[in-house]
C-alpha atoms as a PDB file:
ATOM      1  CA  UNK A   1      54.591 -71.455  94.313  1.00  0.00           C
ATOM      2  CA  UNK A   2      52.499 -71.772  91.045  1.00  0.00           C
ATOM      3  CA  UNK A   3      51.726 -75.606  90.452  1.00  0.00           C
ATOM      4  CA  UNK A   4      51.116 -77.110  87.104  1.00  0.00           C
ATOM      5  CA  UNK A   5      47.786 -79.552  86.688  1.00  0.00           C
ATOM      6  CA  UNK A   6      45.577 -81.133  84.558  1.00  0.00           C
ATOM      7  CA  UNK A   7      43.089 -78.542  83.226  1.00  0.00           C
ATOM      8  CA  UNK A   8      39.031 -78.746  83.730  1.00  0.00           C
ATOM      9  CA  UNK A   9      38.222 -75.520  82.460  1.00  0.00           C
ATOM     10  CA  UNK A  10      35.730 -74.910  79.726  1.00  0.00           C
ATOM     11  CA  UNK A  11      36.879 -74.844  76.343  1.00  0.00           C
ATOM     12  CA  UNK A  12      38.913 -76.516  73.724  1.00  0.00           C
ATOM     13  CA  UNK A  13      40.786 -79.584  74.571  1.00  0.00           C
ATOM     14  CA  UNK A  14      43.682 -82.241  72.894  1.00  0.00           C
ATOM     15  CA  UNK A  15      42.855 -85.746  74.470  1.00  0.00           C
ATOM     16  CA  UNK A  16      45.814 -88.569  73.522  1.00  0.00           C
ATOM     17  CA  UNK A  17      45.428 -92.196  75.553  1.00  0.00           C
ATOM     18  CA  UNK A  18      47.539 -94.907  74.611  1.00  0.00           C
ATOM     19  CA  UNK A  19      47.516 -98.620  75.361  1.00  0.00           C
ATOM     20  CA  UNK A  20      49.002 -99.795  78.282  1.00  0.00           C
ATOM     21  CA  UNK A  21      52.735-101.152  77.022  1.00  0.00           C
ATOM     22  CA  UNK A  22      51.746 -99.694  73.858  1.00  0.00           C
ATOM     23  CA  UNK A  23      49.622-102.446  73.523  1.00  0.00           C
ATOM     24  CA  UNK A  24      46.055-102.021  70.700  1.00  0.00           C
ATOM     25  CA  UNK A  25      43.192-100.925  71.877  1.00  0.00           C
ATOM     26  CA  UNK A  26      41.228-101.000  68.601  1.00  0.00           C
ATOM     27  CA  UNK A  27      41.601-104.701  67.329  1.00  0.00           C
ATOM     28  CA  UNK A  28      38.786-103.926  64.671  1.00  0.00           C
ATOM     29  CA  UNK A  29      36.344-101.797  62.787  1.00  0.00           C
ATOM     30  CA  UNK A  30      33.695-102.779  65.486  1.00  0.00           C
ATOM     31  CA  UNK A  31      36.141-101.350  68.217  1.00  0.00           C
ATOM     32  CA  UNK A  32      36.886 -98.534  66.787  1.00  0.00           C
ATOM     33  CA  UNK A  33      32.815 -97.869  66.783  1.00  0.00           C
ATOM     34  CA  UNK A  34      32.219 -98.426  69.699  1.00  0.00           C
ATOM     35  CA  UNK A  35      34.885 -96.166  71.185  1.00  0.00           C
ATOM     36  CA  UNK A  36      32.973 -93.462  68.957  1.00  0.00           C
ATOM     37  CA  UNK A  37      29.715 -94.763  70.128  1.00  0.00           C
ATOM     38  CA  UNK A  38      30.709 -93.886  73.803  1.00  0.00           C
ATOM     39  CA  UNK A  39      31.991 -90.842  72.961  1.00  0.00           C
ATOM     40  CA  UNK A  40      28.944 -89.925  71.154  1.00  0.00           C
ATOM     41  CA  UNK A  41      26.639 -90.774  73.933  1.00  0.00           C
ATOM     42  CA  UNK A  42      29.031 -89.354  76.936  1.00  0.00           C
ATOM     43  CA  UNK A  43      29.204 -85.506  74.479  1.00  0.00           C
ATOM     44  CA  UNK A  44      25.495 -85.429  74.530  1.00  0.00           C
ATOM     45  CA  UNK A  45      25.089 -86.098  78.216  1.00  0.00           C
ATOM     46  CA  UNK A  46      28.102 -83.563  79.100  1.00  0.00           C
ATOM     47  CA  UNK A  47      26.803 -80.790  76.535  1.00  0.00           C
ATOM     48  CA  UNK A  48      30.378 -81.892  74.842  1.00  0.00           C
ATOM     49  CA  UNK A  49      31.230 -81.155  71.342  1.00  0.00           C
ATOM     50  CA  UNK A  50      33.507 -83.266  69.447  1.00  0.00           C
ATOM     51  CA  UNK A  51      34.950 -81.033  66.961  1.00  0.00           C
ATOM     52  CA  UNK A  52      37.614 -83.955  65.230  1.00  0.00           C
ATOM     53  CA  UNK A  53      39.180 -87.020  66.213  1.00  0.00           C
ATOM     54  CA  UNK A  54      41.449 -89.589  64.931  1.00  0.00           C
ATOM     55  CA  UNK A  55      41.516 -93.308  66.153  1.00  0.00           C
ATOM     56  CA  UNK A  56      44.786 -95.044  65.393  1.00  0.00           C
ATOM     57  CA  UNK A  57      45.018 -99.130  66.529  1.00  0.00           C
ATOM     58  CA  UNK A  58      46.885 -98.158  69.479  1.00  0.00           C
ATOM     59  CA  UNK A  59      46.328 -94.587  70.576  1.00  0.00           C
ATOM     60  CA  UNK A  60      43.720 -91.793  69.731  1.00  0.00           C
ATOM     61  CA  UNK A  61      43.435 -88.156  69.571  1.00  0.00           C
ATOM     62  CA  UNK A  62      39.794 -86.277  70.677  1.00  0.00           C
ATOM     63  CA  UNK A  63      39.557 -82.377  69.865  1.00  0.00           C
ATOM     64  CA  UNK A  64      36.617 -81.605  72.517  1.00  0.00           C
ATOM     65  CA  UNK A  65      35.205 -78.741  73.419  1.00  0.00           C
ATOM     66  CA  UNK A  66      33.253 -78.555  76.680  1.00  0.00           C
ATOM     67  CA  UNK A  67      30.929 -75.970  77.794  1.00  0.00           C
ATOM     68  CA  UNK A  68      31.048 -76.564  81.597  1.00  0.00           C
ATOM     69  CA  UNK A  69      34.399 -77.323  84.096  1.00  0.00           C
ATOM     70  CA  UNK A  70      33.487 -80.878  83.291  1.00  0.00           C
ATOM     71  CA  UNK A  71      36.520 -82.916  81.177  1.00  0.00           C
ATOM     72  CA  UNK A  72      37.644 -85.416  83.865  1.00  0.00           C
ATOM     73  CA  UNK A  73      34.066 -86.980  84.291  1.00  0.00           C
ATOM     74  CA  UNK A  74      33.688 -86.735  80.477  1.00  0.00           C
ATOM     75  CA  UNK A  75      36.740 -88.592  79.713  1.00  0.00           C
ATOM     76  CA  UNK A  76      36.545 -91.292  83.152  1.00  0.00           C
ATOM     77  CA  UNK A  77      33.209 -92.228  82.193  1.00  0.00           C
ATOM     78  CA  UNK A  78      33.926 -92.724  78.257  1.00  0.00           C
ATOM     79  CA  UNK A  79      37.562 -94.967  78.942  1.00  0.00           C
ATOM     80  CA  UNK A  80      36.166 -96.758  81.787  1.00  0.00           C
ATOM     81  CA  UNK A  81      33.441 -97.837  79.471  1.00  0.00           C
ATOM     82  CA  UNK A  82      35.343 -98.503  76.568  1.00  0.00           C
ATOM     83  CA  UNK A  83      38.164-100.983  78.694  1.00  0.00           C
ATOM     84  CA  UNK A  84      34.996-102.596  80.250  1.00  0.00           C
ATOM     85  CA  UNK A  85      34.226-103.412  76.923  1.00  0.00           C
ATOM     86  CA  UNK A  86      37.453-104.540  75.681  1.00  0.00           C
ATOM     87  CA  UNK A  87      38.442-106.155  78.326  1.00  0.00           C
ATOM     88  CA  UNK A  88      34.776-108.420  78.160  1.00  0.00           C
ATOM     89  CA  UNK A  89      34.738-109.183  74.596  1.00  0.00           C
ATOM     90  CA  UNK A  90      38.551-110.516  74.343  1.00  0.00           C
ATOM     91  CA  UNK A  91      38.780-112.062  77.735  1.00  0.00           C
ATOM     92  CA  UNK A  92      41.087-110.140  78.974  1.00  0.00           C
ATOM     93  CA  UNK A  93      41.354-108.005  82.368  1.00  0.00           C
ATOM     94  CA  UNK A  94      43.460-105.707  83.901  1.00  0.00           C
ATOM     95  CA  UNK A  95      44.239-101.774  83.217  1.00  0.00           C
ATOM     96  CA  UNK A  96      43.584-101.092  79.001  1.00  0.00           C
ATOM     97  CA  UNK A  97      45.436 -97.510  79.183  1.00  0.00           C
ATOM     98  CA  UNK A  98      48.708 -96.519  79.931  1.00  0.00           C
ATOM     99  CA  UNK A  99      47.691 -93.460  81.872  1.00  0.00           C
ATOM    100  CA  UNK A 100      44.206 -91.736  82.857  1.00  0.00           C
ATOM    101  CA  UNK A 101      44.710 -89.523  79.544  1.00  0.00           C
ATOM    102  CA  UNK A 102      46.818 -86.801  78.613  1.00  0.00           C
ATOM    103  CA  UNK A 103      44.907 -83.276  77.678  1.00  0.00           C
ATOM    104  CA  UNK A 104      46.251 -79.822  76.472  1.00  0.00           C
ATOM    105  CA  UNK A 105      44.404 -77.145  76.853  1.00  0.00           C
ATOM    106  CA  UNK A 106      43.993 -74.638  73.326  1.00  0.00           C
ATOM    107  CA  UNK A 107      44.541 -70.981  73.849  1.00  0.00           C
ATOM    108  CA  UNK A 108      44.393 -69.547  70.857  1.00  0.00           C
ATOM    109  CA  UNK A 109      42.747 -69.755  67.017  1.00  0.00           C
ATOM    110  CA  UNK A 110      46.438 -70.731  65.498  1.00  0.00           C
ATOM    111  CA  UNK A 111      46.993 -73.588  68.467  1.00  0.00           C
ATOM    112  CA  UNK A 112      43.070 -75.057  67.316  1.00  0.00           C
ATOM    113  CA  UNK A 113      43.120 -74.844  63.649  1.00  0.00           C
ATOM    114  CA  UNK A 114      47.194 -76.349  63.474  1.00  0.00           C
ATOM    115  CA  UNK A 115      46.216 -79.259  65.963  1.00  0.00           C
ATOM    116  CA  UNK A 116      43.209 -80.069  63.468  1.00  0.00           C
ATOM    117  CA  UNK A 117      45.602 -80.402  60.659  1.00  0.00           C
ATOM    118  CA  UNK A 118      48.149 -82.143  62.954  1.00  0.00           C
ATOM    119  CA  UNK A 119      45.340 -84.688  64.426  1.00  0.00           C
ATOM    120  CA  UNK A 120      44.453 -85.424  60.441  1.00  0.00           C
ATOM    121  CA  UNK A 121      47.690 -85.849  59.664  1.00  0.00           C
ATOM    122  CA  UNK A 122      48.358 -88.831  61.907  1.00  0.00           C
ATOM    123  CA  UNK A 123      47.922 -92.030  59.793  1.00  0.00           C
ATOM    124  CA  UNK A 124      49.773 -89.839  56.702  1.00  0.00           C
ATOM    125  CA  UNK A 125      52.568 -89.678  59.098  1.00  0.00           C
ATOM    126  CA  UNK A 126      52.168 -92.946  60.116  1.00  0.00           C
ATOM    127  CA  UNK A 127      52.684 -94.091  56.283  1.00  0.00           C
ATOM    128  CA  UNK A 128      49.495 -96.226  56.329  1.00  0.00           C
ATOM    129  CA  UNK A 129      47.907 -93.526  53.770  1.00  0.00           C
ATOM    130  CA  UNK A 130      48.705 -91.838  51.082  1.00  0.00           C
ATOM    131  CA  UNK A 131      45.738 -88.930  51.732  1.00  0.00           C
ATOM    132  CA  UNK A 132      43.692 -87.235  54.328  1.00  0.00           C
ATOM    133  CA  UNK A 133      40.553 -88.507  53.476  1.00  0.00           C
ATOM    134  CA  UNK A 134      40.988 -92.296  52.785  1.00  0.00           C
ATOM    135  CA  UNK A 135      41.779 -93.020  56.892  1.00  0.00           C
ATOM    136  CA  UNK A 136      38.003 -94.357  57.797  1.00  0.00           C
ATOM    137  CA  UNK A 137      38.691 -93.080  61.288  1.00  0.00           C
ATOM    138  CA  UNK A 138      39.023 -89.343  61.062  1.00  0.00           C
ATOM    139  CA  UNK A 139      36.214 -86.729  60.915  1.00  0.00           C
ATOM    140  CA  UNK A 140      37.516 -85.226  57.977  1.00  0.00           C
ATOM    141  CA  UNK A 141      36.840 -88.668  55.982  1.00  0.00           C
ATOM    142  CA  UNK A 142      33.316 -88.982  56.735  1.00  0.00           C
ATOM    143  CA  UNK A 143      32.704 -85.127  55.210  1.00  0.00           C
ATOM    144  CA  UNK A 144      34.306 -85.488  52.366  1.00  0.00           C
ATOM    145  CA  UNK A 145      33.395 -89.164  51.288  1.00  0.00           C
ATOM    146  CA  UNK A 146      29.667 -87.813  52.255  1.00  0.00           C
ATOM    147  CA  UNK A 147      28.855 -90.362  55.095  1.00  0.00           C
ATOM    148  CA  UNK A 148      27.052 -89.598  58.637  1.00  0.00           C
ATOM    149  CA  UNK A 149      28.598 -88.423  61.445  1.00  0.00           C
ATOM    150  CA  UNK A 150      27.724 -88.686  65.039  1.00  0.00           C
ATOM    151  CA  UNK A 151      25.482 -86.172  66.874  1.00  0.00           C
ATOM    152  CA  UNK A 152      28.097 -85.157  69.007  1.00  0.00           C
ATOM    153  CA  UNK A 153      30.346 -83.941  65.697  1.00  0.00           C
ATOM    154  CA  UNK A 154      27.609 -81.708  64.337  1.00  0.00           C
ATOM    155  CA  UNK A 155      28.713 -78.677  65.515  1.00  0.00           C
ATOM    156  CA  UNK A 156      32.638 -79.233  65.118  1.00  0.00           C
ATOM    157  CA  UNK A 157      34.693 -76.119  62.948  1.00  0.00           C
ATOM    158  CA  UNK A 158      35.317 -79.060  60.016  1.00  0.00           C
ATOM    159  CA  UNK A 159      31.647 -78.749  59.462  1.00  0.00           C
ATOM    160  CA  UNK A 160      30.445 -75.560  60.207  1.00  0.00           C
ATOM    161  CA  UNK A 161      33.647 -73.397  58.819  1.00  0.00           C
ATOM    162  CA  UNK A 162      34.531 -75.375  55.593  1.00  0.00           C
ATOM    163  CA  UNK A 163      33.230 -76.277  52.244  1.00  0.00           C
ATOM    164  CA  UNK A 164      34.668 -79.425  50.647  1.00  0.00           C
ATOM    165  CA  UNK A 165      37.147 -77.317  48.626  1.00  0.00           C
ATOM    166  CA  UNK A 166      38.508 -75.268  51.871  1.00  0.00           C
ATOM    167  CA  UNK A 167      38.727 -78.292  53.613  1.00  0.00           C
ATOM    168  CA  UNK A 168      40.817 -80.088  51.390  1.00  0.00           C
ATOM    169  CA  UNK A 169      42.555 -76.822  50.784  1.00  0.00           C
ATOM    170  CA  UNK A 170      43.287 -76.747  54.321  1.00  0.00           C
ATOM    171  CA  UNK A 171      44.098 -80.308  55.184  1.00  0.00           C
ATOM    172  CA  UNK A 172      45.726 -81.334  52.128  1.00  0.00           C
ATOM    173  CA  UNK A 173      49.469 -79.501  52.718  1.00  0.00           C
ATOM    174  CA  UNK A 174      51.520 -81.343  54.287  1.00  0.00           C
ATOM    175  CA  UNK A 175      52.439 -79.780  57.794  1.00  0.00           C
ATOM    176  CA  UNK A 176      55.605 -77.733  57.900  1.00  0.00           C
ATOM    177  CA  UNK A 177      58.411 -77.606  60.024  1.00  0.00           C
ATOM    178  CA  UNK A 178      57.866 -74.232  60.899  1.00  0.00           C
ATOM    179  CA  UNK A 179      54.295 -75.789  62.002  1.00  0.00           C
ATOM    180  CA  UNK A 180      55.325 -78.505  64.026  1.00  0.00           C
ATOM    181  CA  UNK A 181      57.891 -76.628  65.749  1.00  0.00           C
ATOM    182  CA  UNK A 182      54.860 -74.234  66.661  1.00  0.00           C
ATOM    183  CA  UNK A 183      52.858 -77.002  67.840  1.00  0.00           C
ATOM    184  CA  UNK A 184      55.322 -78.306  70.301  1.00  0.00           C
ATOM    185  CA  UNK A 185      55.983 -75.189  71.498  1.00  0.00           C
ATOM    186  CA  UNK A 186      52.112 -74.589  72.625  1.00  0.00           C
ATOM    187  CA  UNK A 187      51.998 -78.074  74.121  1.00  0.00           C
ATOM    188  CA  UNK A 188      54.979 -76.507  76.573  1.00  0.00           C
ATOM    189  CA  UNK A 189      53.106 -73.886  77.230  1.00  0.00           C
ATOM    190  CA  UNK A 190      51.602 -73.900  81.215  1.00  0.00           C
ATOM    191  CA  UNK A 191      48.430 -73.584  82.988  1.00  0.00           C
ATOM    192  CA  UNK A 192      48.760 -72.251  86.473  1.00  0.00           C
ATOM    193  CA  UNK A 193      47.140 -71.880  89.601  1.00  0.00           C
ATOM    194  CA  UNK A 194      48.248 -69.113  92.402  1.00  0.00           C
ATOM    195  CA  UNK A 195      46.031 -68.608  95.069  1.00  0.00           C
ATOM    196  CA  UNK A 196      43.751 -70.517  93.845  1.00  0.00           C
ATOM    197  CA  UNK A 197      42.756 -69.434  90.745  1.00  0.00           C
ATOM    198  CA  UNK A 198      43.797 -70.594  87.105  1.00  0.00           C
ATOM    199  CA  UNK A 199      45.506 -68.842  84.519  1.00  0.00           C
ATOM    200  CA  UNK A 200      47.188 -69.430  81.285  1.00  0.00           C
ATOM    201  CA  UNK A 201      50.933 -68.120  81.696  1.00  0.00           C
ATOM    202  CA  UNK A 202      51.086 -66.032  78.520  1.00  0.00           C
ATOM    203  CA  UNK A 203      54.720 -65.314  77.799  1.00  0.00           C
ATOM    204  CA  UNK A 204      55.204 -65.495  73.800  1.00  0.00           C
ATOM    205  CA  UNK A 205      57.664 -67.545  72.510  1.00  0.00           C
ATOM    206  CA  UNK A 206      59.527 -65.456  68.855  1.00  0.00           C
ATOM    207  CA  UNK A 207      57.866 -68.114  66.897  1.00  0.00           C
ATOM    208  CA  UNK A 208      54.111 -66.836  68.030  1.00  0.00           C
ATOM    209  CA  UNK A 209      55.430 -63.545  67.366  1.00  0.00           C
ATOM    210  CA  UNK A 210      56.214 -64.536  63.616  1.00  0.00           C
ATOM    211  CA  UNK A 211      54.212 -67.277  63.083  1.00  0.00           C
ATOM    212  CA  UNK A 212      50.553 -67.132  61.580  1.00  0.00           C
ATOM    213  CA  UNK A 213      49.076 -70.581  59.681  1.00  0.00           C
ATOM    214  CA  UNK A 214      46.431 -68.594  57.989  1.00  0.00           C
ATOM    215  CA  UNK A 215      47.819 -64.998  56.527  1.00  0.00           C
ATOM    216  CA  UNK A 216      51.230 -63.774  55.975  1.00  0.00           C
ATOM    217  CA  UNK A 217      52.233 -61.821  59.712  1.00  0.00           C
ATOM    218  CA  UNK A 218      52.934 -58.292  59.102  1.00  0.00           C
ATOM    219  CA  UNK A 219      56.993 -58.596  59.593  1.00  0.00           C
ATOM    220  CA  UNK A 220      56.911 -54.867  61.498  1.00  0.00           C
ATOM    221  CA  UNK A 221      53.924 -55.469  63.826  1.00  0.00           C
ATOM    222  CA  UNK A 222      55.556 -58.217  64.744  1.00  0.00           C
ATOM    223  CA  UNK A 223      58.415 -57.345  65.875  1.00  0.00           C
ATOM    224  CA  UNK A 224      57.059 -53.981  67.798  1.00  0.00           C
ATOM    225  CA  UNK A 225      54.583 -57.085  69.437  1.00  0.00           C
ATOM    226  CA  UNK A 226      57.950 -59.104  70.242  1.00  0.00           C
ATOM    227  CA  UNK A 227      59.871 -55.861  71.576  1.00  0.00           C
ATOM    228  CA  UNK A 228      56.710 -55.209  74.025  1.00  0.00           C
ATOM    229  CA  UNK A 229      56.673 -58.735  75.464  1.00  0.00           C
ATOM    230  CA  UNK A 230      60.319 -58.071  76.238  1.00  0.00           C
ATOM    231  CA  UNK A 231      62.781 -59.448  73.548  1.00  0.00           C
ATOM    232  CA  UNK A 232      65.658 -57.421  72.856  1.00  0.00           C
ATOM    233  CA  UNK A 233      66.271 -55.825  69.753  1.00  0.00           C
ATOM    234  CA  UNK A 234      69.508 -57.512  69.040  1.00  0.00           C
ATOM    235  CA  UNK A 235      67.706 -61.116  70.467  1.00  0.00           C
ATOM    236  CA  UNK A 236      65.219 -60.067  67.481  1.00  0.00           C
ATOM    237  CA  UNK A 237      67.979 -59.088  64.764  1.00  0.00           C
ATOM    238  CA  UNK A 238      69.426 -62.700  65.099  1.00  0.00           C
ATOM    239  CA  UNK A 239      66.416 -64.563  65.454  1.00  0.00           C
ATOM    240  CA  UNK A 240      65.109 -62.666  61.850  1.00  0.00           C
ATOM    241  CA  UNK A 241      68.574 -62.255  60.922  1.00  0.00           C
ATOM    242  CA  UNK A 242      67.906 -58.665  59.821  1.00  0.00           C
ATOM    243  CA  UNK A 243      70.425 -55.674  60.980  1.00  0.00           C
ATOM    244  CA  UNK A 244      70.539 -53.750  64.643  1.00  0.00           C
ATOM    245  CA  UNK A 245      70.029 -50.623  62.909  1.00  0.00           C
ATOM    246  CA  UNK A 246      66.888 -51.639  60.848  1.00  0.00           C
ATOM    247  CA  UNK A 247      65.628 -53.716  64.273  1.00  0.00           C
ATOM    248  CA  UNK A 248      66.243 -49.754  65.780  1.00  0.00           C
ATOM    249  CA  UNK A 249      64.679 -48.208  63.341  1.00  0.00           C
ATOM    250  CA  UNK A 250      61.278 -50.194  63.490  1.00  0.00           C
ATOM    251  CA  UNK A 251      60.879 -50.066  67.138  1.00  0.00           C
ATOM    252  CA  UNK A 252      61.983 -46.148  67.505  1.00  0.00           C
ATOM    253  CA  UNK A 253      59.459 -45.786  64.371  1.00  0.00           C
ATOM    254  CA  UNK A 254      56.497 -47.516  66.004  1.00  0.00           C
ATOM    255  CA  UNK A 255      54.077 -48.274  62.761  1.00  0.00           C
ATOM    256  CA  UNK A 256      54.482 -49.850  60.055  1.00  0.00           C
ATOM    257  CA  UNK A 257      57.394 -48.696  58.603  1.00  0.00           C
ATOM    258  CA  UNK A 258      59.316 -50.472  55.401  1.00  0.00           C
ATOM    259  CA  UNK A 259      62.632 -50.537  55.782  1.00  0.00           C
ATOM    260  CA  UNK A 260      65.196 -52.833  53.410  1.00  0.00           C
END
């Protein structure tokens, strides 16, 4: 039987830890450093790119990319160091996170450039902003307020992709429904390993079909795409809540054909 596990592959990752109990694991500006600090140093020495992050008081959220099969040492190394360091400077002891970490692996362009917006959207969510780039502890608010970023950031798709004004074109919507719905759906998605190899199990859900964050999804291609990973035509009809016949007529048509 397939298994599901915690993916080491190369590529882009979603890190979340949280607090044990819920409990804060950034007390202070100088926390919150440091955590970057170790991240910083642990990127460079794992060939690690950290392409955005956001550190709220008791959780955060890394968007990594790694180059080699080499996550779980990455992300050991940088919370053991960080709870050695909490746990020394308040006097504390005892386990700092509520799990080793949880990590979702991105498979595709839509999944990477949604969970930026998502992972900049936290403290606006959170109410304790009222824009993207006043939260000191984001990526996005070092670009735009023009202040230096760690090594380990210098190659992340904030920088390298984006001017100011696409930035804050991008980031500054609000998300959507439609786009949160879309996130939780990829987070579902599975990783799988039969006979001991991995694989990403690549069965579409209709809102992939339909769903683009950048340009407006060709409506037809779509639904010839949807038909060929197996959805019904009348499954398709309700979900668009367009007619049989014009579902029919698309499908028997094959291009891109304009019905009304």
């Amino acid at each position: 039987m397939p298994t599901r596990l915690r993916v080491d592959l190369a590529g882009y990752h979603h890190i979340i830890n949280r607090g044990v109990n819920h409990c804060d694991v950034f007390n202070c500006h100088d926390d919150k450093e440091m955590f970057l600090q170790i991240i910083n140093k642990n990127a460079i020495l794992h060939k690690t790119t950290l392409h955005d992050y956001c550190l709220m008081d008791n959780h955060y959220h890394l968007l990594i990319e790694t180059q080699k099969e080499n996550l779980s040492t990455f992300m050991r190394i940088a919370n053991a160091n960080y709870a050695k360091y909490f746990n020394k400077k308040y006097k504390r002891s005892g386990h700092l996170w509520q799990d080793r970490y949880k990590s979702k692996y991105i498979t595709s362009e839509n999944y990477l450039y949604s969970l930026i917006r998502y992972i900049e959207n936290n403290p606006l969510e959170a109410s304790m902003i009222d824009k993207i780039s006043t939260y000191p502890y984001t990526l996005s608010f070092l670009i735009f307020n023009a202040k230096p970023y760690y090594p380990c950031c210098g190659d992340s798709i904030l920088i390298k992709q984006f001017d100011l004004k696409t930035l804050n074109e991008f980031l500054g919507e609000p998300m959507s429904e439609k786009e949160l719905e879309y996130l939780k759906i990829k987070e579902k998605q599975k990783i799988l390993k039969e006979d001991g190899v991995l694989h990403v199990k690549q069965e579409k859900q209709f809102q992939e079909h339909f769903y683009d964050i950048f340009t407006k999804v060709d409506r037809n291609l779509a639904i010839l795409n949807a038909h060929q990973d197996g959805y019904s035509q009348a499954s398709i009809a309700t979900y668009l809540n367009l007619s049989k016949s014009l579902i029919s007529k698309i499908v028997k048509s094959g291009d891109s054909f304009t019905g009304v």
